[in-house]
Protein backbone atom coordinates (compact mmCIF):
# COMPACT_ATOMS: atom_id res chain seq x y z
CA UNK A 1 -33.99 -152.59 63.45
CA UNK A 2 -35.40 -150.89 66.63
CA UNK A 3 -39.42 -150.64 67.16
CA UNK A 4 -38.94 -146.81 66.26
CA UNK A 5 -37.24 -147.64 62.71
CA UNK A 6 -40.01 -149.89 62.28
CA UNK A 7 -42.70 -146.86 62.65
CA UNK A 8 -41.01 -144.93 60.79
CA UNK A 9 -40.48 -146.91 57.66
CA UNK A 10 -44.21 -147.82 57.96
CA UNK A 11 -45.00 -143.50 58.16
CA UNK A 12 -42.51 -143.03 55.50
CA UNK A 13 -45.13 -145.73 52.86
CA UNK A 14 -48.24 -143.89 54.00
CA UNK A 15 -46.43 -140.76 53.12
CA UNK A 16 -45.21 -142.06 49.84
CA UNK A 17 -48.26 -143.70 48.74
CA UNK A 18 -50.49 -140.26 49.85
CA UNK A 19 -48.19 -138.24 46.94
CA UNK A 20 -51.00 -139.68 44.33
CA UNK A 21 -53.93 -138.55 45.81
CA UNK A 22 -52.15 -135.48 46.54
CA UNK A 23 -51.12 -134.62 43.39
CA UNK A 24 -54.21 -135.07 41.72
CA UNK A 25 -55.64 -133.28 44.36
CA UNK A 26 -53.92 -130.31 43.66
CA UNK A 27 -54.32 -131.35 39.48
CA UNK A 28 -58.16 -131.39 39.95
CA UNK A 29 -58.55 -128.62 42.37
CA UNK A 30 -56.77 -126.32 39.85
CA UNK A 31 -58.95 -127.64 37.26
CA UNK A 32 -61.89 -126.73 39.05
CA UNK A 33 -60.62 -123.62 40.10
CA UNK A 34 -60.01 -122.36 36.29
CA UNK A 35 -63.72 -123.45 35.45
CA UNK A 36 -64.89 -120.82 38.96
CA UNK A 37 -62.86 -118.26 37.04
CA UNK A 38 -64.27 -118.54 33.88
CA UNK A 39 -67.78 -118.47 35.93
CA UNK A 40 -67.08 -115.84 38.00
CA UNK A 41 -65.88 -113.47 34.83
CA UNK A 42 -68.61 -114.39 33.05
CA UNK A 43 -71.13 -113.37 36.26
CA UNK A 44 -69.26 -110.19 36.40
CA UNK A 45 -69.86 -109.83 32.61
CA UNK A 46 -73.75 -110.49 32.53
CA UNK A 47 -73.91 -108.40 35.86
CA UNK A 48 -72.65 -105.37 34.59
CA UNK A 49 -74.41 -105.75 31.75
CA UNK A 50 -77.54 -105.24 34.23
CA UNK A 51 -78.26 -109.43 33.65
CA UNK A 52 -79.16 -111.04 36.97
CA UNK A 53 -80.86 -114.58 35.14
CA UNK A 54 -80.05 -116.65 38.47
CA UNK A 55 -82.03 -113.74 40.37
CA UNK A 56 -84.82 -113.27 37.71
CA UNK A 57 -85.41 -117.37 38.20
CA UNK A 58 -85.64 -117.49 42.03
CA UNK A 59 -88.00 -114.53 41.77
CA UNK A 60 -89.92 -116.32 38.78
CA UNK A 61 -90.15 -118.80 41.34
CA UNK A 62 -91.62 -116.82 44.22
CA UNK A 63 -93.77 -115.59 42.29
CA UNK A 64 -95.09 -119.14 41.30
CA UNK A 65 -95.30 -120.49 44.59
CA UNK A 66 -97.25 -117.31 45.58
CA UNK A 67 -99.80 -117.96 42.77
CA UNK A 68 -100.36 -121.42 43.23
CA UNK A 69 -102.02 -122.12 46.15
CA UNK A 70 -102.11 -124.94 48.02
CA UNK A 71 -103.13 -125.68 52.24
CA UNK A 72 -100.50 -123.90 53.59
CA UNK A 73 -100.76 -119.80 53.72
CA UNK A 74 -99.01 -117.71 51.50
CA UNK A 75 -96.67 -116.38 53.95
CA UNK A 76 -95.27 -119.81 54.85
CA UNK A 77 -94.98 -120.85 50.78
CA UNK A 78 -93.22 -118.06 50.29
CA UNK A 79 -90.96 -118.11 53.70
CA UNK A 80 -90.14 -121.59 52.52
CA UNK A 81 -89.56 -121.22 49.21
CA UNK A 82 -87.37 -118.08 50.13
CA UNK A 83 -85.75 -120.26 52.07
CA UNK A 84 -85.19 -122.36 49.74
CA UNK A 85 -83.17 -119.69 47.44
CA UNK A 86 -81.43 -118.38 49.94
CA UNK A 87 -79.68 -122.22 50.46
CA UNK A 88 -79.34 -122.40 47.37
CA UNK A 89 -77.16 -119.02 46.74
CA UNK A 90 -75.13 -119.89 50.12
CA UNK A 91 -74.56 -123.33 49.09
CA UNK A 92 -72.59 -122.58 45.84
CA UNK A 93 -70.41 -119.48 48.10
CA UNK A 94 -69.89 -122.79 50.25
CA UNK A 95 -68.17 -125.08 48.12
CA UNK A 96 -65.45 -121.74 47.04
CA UNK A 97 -64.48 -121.26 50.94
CA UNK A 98 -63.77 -125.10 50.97
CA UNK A 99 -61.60 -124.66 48.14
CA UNK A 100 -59.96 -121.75 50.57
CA UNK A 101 -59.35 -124.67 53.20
CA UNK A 102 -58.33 -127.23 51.29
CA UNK A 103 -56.00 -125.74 48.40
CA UNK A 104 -53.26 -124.72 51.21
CA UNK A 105 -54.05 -128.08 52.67
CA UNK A 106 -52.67 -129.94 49.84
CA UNK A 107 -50.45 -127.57 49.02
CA UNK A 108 -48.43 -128.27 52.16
CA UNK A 109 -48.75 -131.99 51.81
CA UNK A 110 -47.68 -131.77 48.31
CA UNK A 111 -44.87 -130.06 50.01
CA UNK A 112 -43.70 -132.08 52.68
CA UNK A 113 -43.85 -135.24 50.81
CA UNK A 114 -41.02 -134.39 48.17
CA UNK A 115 -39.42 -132.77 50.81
CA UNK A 116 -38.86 -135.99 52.70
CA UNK A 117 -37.19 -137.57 49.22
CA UNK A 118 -35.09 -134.38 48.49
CA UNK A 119 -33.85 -134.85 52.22
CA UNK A 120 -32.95 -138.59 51.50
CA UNK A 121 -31.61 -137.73 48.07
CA UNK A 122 -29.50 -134.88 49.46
CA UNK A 123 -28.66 -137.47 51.94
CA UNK A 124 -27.68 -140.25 49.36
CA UNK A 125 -25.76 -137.33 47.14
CA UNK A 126 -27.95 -137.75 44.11
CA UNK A 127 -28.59 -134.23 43.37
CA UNK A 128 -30.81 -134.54 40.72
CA UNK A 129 -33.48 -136.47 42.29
CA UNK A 130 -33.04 -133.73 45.28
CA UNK A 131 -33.40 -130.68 42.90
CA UNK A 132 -36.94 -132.69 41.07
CA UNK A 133 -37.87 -133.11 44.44
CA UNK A 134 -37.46 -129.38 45.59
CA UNK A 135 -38.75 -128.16 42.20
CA UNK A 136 -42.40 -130.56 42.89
CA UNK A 137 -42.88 -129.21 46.42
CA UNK A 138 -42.03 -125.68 45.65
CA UNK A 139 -44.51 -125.83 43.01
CA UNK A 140 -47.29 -127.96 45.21
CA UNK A 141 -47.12 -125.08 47.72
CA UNK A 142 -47.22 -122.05 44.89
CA UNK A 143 -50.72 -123.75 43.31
CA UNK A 144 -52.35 -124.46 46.93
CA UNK A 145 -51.83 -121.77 47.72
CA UNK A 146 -52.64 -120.16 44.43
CA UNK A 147 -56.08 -122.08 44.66
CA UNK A 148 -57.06 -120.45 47.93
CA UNK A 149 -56.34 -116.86 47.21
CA UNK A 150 -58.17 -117.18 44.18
CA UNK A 151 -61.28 -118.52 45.84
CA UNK A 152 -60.98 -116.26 48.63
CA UNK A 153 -61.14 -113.64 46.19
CA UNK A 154 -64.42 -114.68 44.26
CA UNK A 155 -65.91 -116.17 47.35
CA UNK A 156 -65.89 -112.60 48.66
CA UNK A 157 -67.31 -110.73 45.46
CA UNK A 158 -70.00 -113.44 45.30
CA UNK A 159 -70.87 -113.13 48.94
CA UNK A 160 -71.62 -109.65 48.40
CA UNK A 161 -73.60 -110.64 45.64
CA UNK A 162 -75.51 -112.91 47.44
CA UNK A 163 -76.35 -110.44 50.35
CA UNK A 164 -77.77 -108.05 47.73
CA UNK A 165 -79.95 -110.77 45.28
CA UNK A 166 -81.26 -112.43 49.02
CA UNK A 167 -82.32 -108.85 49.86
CA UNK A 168 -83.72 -108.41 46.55
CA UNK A 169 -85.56 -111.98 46.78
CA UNK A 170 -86.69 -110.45 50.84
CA UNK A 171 -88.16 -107.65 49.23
CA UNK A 172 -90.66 -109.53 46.50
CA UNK A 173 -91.20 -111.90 48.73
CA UNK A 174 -92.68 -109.10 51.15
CA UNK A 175 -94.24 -107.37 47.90
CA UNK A 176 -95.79 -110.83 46.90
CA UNK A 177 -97.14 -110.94 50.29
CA UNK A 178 -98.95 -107.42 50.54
CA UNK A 179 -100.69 -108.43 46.82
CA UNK A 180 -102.28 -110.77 48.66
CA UNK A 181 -103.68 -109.23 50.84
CA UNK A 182 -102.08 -111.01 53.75
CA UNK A 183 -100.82 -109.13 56.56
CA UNK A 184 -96.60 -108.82 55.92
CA UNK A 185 -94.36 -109.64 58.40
CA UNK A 186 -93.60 -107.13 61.56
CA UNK A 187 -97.65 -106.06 60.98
């Protein structure tokens, strides 16, 4: 056996033993995905109902940093604690466009992988394990990519939603501010 064979026999095992993780990868991944779904419809439920409850807490919150006091001034409480919401509305859009990334990402390995033993099946002429083979990758690469379309979609009806409540959290924040009589910013 020549130093080449030797690589790859020892790229074909990492290969083979990266199929599990893969797999339940993908497994998990769609999991998660139905949970954003049933999330996401039920956000587009309450909102059209005229609901906003994540939005009426963050401003419940501004408002209590504003009336608490404390040694900093108001306008840096509330710039922080604006902050603060804003992070946390970005931070959930974040994990969906990672989903984006990663769904076609194991999609493709989930692909290439049974490939490889369809290709030696085919090879060996032991059709069925080359037809189970096609059947896994062609369905690894229909849920990856299934996975990202999906997120794409809701990441980019949240983001819009997020532009609009972190205006709407702006905007009491710079109310807030005038109540107390401190000078808003741009004065």
């Amino acid at each position: 056996m020549t130093p080449i064979d030797h690589i790859r026999e020892i790229l074909h095992l990492i290969a083979g033993l990266l199929i599990w993780p893969v797999m339940l990868g993908l497994i998990a991944l769609s999991a998660a995905t139905l949970f954003v779904i049933g999330a996401y419809l039920r956000e587009v439920w309450e909102r059209s109902r005229g609901r906003r409850a994540a939005l009426a807490a963050a401003r419940a919150r501004l408002e209590a940093v504003a009336a608490e006091g404390g040694p900093d001034p108001i306008d840096l409480r509330l710039e922080k604690a604006l902050q603060t919401e804003e992070r946390a509305l970005w931070g959930a859009l974040s994990r969906l466009r990672l989903a984006v990334r990663v769904g076609p990402a194991l999609g493709l390995m989930g692909t290439l992988i049974p490939m490889a033993y369809a290709l030696k099946g085919l090879s060996e002429g032991n059709l069925p394990a080359l037809a189970s083979n096609m059947v896994t990758a062609f369905a690894a690469t229909v849920i990856g990519l299934a996975i990202s379309v999906i997120a794409y979609l809701i990441a980019a009806s949240r983001e819009a939603w997020v532009r609009s409540d972190t205006r709407e959290l702006t905007f009491r924040a710079e109310e807030l501010l005038r109540a107390s009589g401190a000078p808003a910013s741009g004065e």
